[in-house]
Each structure stands twice: as structure tokens, then as C-alpha cells.
Protein backbone atom coordinates (compact mmCIF):
# COMPACT_ATOMS: atom_id res chain seq x y z
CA UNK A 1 108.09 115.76 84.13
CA UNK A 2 106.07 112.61 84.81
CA UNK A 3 104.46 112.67 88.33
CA UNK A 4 103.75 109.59 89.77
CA UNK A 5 100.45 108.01 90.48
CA UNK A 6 99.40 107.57 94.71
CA UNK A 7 99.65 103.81 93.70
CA UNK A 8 103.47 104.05 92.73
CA UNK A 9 104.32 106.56 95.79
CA UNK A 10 102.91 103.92 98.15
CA UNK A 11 105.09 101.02 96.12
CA UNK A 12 107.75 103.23 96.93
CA UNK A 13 107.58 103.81 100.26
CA UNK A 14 109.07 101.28 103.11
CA UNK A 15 106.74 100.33 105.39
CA UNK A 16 107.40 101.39 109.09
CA UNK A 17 106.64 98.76 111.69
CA UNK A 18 103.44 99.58 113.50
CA UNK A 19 105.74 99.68 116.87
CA UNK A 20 107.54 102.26 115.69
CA UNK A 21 105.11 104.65 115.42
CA UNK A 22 103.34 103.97 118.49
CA UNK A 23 106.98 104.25 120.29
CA UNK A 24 107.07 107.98 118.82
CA UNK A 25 103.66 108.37 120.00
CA UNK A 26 104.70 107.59 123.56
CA UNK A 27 102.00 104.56 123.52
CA UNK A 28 103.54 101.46 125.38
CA UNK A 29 103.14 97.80 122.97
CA UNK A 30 101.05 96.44 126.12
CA UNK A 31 98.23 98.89 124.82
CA UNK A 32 98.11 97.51 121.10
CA UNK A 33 96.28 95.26 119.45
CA UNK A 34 98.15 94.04 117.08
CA UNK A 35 96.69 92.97 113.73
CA UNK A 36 99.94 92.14 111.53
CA UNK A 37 103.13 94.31 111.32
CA UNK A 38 101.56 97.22 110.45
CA UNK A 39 98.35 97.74 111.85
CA UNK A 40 96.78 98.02 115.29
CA UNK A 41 93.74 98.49 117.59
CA UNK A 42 93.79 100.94 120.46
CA UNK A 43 91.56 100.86 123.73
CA UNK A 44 88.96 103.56 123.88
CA UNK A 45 90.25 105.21 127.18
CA UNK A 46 93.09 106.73 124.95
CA UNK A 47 90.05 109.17 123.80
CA UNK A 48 90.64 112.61 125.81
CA UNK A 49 87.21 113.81 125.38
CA UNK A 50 88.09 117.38 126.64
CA UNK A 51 90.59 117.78 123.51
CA UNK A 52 87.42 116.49 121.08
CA UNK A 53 85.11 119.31 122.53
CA UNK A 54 88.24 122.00 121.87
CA UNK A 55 88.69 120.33 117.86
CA UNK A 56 86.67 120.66 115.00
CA UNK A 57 85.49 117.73 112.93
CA UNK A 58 86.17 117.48 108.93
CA UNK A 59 84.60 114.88 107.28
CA UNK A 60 85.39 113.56 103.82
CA UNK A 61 82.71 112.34 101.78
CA UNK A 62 80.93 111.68 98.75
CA UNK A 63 84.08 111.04 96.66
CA UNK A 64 83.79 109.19 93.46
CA UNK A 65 86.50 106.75 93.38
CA UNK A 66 89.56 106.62 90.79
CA UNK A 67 89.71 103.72 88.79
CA UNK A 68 92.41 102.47 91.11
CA UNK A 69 90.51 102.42 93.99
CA UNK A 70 91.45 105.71 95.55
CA UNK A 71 88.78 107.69 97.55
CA UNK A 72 87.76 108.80 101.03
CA UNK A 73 90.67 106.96 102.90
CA UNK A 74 93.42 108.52 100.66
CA UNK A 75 92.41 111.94 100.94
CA UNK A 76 91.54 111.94 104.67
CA UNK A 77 94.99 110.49 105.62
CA UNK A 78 96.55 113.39 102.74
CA UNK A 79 94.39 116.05 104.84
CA UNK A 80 95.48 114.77 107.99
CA UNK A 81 99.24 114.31 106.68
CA UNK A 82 99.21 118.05 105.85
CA UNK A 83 97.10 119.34 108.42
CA UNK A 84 100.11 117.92 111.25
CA UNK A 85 102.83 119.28 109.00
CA UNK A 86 101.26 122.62 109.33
């Protein structure tokens, strides 16, 4: 069984537009800022600082890199992936 590399799954994947998302989040377009289709800024006040002090912080680092590039931002956005699915 050949498993694919994180570079193929992400060919393989369609891209959803950044509108989309934020629609499912409940977060109106007037509060992005838009930088393309697919990514976007949001303003600070969306920060519920009495949620931070209930959450615990994880942070990913000192990864050595594949040769294709993959590090830190992969496996924080795999950890947070599977972290809301649980």
C-alpha cells in the first residue's frame, strides 16, 4: 500500500474559498482582510481573552524540516486538525 506524501494530499485537495470558512465560523466578510482567495487577516477584538486564560497553550518547535519543506506549520495545523475532531 503506497501512502501518499503531505505534498500529494495537499495537490489533492480543492481549495475552499476563504469566505466559506469564515461563513461557517459565523464571521461576517466586512471583518476580513482579504489577502487572495484563500487567505485572510482578522481584527484583534475577535480575541476573547477570558477563553485564553481557561485554554492551555501547545507550542511546536524545534522541528527539523523534511526535505520538502515540511515543519512547524504542518504539524501545528495536523495537531490542531485532530485536536477539533476530538
Amino acid at each position: 500500500m503506497k501512502h501518499l506524501s503531505d505534498i500529494e494530499i495537499a495537490q489533492h485537495k480543492k481549495l475552499i474559498h476563504i469566505r466559506e470558512i469564515a461563513a461557517k465560523l459565523g464571521i461576517e466578510e466586512d471583518d476580513l482582510e482579504m489577502y487572495g482567495k484563500y487567505k485572510a487577516k482578522l481584527p484583534l477584538s475577535f480575541i476573547d481573552e477570558e477563553k485564553i486564560k481557561k485554554n492551555n497553550l501547545i507550542l511546536v518547535t524545534a522541528i527539523t524540516p523534511t526535505p520538502a519543506g515540511e515543519g512547524k506549520t504542518t504539524v501545528s495545523i495536523g495537531l490542531t486538525e485532530g485536536l477539533n475532531k476530538i
